[in-house]
C-alpha atoms as a PDB file:
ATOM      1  CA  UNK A   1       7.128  24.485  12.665  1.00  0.00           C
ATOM      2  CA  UNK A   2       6.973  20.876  10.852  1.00  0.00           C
ATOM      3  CA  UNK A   3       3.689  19.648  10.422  1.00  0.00           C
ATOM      4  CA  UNK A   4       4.580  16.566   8.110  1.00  0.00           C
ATOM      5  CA  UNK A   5       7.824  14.797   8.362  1.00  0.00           C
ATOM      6  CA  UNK A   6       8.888  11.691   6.630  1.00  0.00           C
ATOM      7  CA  UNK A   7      11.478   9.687   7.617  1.00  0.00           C
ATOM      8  CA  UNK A   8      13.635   7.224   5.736  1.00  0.00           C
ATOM      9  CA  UNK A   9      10.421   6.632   3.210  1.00  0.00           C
ATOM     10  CA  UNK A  10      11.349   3.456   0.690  1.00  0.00           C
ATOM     11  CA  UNK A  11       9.044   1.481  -1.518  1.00  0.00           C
ATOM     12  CA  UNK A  12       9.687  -1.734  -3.232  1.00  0.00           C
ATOM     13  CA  UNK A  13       8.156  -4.110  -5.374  1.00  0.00           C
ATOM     14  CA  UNK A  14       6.956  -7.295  -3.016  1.00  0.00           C
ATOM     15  CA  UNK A  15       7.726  -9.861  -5.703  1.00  0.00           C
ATOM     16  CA  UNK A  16      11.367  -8.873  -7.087  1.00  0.00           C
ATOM     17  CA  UNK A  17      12.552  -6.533  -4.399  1.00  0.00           C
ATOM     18  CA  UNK A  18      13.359  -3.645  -6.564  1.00  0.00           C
ATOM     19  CA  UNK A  19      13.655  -0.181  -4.644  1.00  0.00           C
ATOM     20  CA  UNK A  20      10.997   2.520  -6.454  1.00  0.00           C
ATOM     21  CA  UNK A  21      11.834   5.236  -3.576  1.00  0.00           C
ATOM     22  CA  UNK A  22      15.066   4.684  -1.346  1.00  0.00           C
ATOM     23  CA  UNK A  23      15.606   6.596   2.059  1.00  0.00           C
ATOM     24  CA  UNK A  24      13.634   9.384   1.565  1.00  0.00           C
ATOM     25  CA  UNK A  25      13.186  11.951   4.107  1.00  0.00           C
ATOM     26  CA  UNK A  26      12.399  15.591   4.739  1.00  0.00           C
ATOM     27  CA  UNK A  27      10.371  17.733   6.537  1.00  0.00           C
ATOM     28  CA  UNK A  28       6.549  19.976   5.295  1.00  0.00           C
ATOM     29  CA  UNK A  29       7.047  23.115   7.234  1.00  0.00           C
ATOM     30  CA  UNK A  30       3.384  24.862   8.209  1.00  0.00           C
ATOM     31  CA  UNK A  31       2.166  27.361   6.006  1.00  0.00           C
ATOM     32  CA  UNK A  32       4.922  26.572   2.918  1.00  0.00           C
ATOM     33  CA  UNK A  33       5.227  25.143  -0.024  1.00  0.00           C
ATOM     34  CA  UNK A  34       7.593  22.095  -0.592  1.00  0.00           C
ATOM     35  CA  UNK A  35       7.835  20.985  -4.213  1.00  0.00           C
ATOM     36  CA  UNK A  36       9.663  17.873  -5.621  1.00  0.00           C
ATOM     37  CA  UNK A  37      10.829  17.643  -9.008  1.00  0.00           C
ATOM     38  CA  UNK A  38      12.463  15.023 -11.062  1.00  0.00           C
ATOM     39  CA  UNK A  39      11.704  13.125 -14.605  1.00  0.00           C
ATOM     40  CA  UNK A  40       8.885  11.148 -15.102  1.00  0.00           C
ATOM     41  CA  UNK A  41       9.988   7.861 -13.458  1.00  0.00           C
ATOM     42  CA  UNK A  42      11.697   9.057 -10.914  1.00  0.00           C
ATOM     43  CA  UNK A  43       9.289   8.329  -7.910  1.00  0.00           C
ATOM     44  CA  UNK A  44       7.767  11.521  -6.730  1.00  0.00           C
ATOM     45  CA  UNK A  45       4.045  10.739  -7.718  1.00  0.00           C
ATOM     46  CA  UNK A  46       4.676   7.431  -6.001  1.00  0.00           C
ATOM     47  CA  UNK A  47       6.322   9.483  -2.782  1.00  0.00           C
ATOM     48  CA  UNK A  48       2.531  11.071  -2.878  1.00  0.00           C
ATOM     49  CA  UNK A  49       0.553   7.550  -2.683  1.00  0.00           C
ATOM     50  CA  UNK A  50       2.785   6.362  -0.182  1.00  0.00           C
ATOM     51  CA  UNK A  51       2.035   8.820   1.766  1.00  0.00           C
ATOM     52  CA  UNK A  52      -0.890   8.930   2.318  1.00  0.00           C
ATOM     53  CA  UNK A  53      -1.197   5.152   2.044  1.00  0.00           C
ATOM     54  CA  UNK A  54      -2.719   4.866  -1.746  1.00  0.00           C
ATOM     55  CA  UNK A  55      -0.200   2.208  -2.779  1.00  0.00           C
ATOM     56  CA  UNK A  56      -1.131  -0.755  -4.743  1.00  0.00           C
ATOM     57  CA  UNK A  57      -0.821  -4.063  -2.659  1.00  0.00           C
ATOM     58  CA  UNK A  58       2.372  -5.575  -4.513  1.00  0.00           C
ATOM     59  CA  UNK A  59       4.418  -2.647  -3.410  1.00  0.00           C
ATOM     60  CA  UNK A  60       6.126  -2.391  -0.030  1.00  0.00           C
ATOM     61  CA  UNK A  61       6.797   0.846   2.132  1.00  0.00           C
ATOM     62  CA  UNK A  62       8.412   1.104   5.089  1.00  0.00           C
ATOM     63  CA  UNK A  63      10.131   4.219   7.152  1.00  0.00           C
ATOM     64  CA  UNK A  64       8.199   6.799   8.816  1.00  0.00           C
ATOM     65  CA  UNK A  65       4.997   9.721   8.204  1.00  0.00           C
ATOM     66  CA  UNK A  66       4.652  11.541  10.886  1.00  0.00           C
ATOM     67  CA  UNK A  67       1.474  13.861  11.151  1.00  0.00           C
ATOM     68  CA  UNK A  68       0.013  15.123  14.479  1.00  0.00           C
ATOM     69  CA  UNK A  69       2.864  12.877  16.467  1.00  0.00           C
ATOM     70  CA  UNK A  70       1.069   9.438  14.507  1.00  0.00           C
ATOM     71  CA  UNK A  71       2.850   7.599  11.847  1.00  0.00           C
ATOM     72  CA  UNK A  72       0.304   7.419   9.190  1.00  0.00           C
ATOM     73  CA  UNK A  73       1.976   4.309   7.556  1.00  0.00           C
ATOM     74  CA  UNK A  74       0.815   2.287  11.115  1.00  0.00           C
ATOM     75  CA  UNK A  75      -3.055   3.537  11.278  1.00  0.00           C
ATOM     76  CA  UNK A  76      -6.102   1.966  10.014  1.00  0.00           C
ATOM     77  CA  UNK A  77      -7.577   2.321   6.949  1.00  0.00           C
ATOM     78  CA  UNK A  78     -10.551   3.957   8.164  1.00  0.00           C
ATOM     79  CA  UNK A  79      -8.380   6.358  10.080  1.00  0.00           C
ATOM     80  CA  UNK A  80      -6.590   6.930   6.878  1.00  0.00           C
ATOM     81  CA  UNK A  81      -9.587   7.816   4.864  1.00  0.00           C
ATOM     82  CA  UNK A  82     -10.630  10.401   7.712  1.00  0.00           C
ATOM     83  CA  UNK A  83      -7.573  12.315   7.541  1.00  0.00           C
ATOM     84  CA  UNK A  84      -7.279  12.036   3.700  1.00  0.00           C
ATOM     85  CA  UNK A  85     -11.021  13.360   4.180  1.00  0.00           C
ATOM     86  CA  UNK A  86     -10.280  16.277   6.525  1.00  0.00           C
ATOM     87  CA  UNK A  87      -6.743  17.283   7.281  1.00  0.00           C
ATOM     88  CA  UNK A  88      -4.584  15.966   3.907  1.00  0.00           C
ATOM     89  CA  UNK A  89      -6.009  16.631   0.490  1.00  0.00           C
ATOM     90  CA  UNK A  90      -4.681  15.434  -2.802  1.00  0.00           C
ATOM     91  CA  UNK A  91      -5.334  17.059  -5.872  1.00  0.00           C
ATOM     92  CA  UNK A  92      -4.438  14.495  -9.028  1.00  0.00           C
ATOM     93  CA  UNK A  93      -3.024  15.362 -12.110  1.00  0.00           C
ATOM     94  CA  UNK A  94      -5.499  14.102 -14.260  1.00  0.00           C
ATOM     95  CA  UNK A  95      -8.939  15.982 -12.794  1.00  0.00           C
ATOM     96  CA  UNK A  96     -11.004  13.831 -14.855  1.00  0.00           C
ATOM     97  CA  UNK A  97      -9.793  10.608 -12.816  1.00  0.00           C
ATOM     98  CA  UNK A  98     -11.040  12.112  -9.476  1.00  0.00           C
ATOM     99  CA  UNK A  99     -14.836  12.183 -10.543  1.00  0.00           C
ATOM    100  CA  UNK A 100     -17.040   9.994 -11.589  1.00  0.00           C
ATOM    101  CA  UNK A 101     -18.436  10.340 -15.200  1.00  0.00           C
ATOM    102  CA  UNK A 102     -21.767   9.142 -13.915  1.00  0.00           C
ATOM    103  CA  UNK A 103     -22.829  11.350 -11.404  1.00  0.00           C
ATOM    104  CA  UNK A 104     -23.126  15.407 -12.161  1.00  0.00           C
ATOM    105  CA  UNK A 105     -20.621  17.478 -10.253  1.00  0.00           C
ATOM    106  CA  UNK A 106     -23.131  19.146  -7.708  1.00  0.00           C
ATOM    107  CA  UNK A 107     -24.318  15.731  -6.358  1.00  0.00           C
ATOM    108  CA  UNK A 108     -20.401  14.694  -5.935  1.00  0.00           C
ATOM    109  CA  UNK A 109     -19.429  17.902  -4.412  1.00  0.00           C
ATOM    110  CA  UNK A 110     -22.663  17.599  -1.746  1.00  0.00           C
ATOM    111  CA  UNK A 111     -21.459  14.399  -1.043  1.00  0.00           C
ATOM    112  CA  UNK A 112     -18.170  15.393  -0.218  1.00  0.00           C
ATOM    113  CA  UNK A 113     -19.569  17.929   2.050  1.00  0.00           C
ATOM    114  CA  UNK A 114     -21.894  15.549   3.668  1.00  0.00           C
ATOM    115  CA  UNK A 115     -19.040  12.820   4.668  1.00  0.00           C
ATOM    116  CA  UNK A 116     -16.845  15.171   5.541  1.00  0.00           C
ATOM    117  CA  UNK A 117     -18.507  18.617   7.080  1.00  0.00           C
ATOM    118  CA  UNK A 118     -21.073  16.591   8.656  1.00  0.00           C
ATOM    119  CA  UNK A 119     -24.201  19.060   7.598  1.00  0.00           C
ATOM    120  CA  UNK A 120     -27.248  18.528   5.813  1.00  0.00           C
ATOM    121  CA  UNK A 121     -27.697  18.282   2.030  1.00  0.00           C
ATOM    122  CA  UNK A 122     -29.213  21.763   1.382  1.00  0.00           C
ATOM    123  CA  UNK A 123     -26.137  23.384   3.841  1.00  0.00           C
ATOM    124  CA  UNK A 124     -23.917  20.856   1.241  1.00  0.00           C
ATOM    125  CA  UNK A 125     -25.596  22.664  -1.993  1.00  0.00           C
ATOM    126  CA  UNK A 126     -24.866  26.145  -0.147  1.00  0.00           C
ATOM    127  CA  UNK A 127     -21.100  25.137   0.391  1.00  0.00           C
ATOM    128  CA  UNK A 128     -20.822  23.989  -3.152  1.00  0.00           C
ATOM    129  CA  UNK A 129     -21.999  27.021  -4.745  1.00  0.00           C
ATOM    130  CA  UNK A 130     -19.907  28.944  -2.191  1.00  0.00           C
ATOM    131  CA  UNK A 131     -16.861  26.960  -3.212  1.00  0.00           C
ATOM    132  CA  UNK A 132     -17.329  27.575  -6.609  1.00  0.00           C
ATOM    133  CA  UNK A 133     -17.660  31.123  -6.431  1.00  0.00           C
ATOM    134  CA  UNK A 134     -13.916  31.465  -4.490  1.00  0.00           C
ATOM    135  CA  UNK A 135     -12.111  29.743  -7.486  1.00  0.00           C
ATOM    136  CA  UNK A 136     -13.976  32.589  -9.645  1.00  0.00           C
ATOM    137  CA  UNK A 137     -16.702  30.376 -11.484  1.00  0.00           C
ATOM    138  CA  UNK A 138     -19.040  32.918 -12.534  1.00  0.00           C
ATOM    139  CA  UNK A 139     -22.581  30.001 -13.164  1.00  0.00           C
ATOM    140  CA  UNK A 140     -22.174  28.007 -10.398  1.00  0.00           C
ATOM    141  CA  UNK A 141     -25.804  26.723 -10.389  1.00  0.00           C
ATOM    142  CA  UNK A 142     -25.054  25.822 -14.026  1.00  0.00           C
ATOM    143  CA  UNK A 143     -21.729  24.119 -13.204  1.00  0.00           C
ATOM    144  CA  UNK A 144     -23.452  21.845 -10.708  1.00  0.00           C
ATOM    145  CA  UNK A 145     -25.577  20.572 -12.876  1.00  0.00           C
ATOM    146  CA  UNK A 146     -23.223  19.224 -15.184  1.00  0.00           C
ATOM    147  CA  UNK A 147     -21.022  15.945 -15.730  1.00  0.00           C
ATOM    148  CA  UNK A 148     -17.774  15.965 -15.283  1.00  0.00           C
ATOM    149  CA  UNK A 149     -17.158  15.726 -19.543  1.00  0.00           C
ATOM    150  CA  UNK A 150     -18.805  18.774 -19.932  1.00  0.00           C
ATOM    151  CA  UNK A 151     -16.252  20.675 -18.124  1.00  0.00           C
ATOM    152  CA  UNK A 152     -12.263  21.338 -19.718  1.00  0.00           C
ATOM    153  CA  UNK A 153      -9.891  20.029 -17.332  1.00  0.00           C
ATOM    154  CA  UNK A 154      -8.895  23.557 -16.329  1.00  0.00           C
ATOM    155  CA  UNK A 155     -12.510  23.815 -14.466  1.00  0.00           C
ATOM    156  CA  UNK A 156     -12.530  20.486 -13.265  1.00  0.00           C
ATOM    157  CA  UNK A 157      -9.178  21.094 -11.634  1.00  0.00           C
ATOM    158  CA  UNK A 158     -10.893  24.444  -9.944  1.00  0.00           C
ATOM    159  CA  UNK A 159     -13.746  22.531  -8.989  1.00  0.00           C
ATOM    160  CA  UNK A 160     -11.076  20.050  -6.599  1.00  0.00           C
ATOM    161  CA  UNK A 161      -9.501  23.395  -5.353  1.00  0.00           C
ATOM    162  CA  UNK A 162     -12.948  24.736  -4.565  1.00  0.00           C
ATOM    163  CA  UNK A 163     -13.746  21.937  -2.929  1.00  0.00           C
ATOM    164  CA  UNK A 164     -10.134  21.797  -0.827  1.00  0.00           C
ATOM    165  CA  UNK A 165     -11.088  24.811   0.071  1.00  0.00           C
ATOM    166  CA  UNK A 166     -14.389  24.733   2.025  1.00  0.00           C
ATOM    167  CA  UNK A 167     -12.713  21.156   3.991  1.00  0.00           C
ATOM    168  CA  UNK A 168      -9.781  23.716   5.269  1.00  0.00           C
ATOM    169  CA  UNK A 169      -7.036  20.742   5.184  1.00  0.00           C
ATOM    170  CA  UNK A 170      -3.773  21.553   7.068  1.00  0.00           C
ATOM    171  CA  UNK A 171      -1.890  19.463   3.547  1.00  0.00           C
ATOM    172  CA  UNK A 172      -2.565  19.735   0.359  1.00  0.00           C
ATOM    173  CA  UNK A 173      -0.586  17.321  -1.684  1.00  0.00           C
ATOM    174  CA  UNK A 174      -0.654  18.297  -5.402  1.00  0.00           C
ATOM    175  CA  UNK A 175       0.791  15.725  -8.223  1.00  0.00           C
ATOM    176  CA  UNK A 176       1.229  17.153 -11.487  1.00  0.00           C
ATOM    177  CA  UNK A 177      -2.023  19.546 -11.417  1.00  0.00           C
ATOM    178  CA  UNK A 178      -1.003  21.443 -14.181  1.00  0.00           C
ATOM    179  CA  UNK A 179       0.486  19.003 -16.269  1.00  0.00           C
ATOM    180  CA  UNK A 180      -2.865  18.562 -18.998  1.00  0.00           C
ATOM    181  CA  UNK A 181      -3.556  22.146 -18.926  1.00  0.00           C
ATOM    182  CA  UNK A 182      -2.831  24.778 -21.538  1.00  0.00           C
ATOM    183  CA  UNK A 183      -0.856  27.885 -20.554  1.00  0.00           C
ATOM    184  CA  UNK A 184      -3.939  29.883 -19.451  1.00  0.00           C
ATOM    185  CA  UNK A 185      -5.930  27.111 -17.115  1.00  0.00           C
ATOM    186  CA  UNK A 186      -2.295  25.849 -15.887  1.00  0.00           C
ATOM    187  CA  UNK A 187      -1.773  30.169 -14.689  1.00  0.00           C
ATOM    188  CA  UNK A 188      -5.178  30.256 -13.248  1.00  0.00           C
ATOM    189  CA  UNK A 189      -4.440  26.922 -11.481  1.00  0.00           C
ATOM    190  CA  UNK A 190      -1.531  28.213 -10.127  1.00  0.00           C
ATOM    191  CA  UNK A 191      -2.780  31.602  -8.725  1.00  0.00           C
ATOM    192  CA  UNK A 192      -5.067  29.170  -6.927  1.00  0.00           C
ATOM    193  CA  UNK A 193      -2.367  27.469  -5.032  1.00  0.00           C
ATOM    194  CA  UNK A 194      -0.954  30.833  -4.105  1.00  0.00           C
ATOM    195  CA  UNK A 195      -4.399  31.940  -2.807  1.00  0.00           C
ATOM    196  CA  UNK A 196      -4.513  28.851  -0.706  1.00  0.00           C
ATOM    197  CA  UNK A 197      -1.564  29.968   1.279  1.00  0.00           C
ATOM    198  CA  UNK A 198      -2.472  33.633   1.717  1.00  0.00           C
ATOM    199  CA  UNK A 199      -6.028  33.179   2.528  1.00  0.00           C
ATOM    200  CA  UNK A 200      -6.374  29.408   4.591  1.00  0.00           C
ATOM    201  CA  UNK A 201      -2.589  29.307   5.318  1.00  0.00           C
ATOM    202  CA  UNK A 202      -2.194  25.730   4.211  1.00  0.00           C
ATOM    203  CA  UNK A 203       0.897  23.740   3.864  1.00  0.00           C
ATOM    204  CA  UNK A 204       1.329  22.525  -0.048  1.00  0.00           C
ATOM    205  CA  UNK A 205       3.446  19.416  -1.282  1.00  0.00           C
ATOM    206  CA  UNK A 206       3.740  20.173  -5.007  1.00  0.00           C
ATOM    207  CA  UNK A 207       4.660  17.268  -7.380  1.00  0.00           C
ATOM    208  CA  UNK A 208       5.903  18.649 -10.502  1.00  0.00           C
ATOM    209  CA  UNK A 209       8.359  18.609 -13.375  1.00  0.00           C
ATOM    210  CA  UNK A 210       7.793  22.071 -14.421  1.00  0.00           C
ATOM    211  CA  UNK A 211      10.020  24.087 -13.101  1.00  0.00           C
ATOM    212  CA  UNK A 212       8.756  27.203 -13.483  1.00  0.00           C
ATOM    213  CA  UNK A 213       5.349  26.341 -11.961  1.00  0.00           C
ATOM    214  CA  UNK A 214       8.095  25.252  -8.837  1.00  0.00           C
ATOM    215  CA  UNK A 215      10.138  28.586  -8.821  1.00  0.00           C
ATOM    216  CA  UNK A 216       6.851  30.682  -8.429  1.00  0.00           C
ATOM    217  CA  UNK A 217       5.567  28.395  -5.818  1.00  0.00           C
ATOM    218  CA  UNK A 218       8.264  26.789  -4.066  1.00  0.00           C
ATOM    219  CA  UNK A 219       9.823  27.633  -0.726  1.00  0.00           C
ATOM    220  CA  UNK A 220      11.711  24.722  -0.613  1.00  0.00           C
ATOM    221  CA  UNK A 221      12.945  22.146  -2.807  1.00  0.00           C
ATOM    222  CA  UNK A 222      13.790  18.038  -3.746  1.00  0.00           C
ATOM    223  CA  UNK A 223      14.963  16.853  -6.952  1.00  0.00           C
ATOM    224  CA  UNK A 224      14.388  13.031  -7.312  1.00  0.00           C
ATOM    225  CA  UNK A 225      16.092  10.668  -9.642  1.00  0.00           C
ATOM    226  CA  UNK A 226      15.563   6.955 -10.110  1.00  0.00           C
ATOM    227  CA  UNK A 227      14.367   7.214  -6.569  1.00  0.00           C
ATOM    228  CA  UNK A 228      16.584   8.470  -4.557  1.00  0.00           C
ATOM    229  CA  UNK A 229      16.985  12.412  -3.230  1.00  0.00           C
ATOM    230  CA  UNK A 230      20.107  14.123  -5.253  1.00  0.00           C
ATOM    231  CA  UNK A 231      19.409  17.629  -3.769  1.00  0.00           C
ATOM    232  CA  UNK A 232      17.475  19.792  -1.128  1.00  0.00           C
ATOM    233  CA  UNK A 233      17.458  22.835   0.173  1.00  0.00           C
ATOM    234  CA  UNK A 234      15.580  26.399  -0.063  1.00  0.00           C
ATOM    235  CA  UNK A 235      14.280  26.661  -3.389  1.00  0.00           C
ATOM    236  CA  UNK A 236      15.840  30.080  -4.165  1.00  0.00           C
ATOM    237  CA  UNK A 237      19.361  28.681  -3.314  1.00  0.00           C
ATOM    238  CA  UNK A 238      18.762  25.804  -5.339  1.00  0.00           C
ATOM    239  CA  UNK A 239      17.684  27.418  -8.782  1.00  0.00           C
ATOM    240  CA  UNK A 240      20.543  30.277  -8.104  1.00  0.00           C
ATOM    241  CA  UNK A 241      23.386  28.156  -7.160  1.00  0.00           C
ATOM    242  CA  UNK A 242      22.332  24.082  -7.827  1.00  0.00           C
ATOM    243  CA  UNK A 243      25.214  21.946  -6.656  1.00  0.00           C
ATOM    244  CA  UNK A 244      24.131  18.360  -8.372  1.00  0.00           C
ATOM    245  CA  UNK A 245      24.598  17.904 -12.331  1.00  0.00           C
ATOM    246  CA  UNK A 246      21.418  16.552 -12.432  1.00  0.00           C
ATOM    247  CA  UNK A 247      20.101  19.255 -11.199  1.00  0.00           C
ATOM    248  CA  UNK A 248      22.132  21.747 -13.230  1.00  0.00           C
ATOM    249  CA  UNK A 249      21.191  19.506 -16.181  1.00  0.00           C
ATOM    250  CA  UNK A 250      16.684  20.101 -15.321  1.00  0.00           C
ATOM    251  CA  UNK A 251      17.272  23.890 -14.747  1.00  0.00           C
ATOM    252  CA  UNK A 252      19.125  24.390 -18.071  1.00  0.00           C
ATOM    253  CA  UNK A 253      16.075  22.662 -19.956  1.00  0.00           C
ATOM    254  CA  UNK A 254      13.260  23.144 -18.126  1.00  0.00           C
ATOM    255  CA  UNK A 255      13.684  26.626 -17.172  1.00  0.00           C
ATOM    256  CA  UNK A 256      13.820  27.154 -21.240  1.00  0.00           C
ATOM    257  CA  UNK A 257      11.081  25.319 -21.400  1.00  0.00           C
ATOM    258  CA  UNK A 258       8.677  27.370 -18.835  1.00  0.00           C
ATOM    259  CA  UNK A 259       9.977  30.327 -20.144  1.00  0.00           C
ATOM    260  CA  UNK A 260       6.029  31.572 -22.113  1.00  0.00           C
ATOM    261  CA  UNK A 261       4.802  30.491 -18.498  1.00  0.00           C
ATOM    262  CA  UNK A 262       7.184  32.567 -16.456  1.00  0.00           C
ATOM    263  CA  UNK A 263       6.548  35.379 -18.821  1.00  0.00           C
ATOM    264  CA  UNK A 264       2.439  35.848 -18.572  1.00  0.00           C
ATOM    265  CA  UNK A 265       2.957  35.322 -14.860  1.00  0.00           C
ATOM    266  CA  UNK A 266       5.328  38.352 -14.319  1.00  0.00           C
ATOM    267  CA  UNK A 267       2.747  40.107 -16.918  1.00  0.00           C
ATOM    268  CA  UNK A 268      -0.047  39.419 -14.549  1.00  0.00           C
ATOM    269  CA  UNK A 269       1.688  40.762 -11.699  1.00  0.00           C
ATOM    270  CA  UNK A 270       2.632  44.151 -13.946  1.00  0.00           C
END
């Protein structure tokens, strides 16, 4: 069943007309995991914000989102922010960008659950340390009494999941969420993704470059260069049998690269 499907999806720069993303299109079945891989550069992130209508004004996009029969790139912007609130989630790649180094995490994470659960403030604190304890932090009082510095960017990233979580989206789009993490947080990251599915049967769109992060997760598969879509298909097929060069050429080195990540994965399995 598709739940997201974008059609012909381009950006380009207002001023000089340069295409960043060029007839893109393919389909977010329910309850799998779609991942999109390419260099840095080569427009995925900027697939993400275009989505769900974070683009900067000098950029153009045009083609089609399609979510619950609306084309997202048509609605308001306080429609937008609802369903970015409630049924499409984005987890960034840099956790420290998504909070603000002002306010402690528990009065961030009640707010959240204010705007978007619609309960009171003490029901918010309940969620919060509820949330916490799913993504296995063991102090969660403590934790939301702190600022976001005073957490590594492996709990700051399982403080967003946590808090994905509790607002049940239908989408989770994740760019790069394991990019600043060290082989242990980026494997506990990870497992959270895969819980996501199992328990809250959520659709994921995974930005990455890692592909062995994207051959644990991945049901299906796009590689992206310069913009444009060189390859798609099941992920499986893909990393067994790629058919583009380019593609060849990112399995042969990144695949070599992943290889200490791969390994304490099928350890934790054992």
């Amino acid at each position: 069943m598709s739940l997201l499907e974008i059609k012909s999806l381009s950006v380009h720069e207002a001023d000089t007309d340069r295409c960043l993303v060029q007839d893109l299109s393919f389909t977010l079945r329910k309850n799998t995991c779609l991942a999109i891989v390419g260099e840095s550069g080569s427009g995925k992130s900027l697939t993400a914000k275009a989505i769900l209508g974070l683009i900067p004004p000098w950029l153009e996009v045009t083609g089609e989102v399609i979510y619950n029969k609306r084309n997202l790139l048509h609605e308001k912007g306080s429609v937008l922010r609802k369903i970015r609130g409630q049924k499409i989630c984005m987890i960034l790649q840099d956790a420290m960008t998504a909070f603000n180094p002002l306010d402690t995490i528990g009065k961030q994470m009640i707010e959240t659950f204010r705007e978007n659960l619609g309960v009171t403030k003490r029901e918010a604190r309940i969620i919060a340390e509820t949330a916490l304890h799913r993504v296995h932090m063991h102090t969660p009082k403590e934790v939301l009494k702190k600022y976001p510095h005073q957490l590594s960017g492996g709990m700051l990233q399982r403080v967003m999941i946590s808090i994905t979580i509790m607002l049940e989206p239908d989408i989770i789009i994740a760019d790069e969420p394991t990019t600043a993490l060290d082989s242990i947080n980026q494997r506990e990251v990870v497992e959270q993704f895969r819980l996501l599915r199992e328990i809250m049967g959520t659709s994921i769109l995974f930005i990455s470059h890692d592909l062995g992060v994207v051959q644990y997760l991945a049901d299906d598969l796009i590689v992206m260069r310069n913009g444009e879509c060189v390859e798609t298909g099941q992920a499986s097929e893909i990393f067994s049998n790629p058919q583009h060069e380019y593609t060849r050429f990112l399995i042969r080195t990144r695949v070599n690269l992943a290889a200490p990540f791969q390994k304490s994965m099928e350890e934790r399995v054992i």
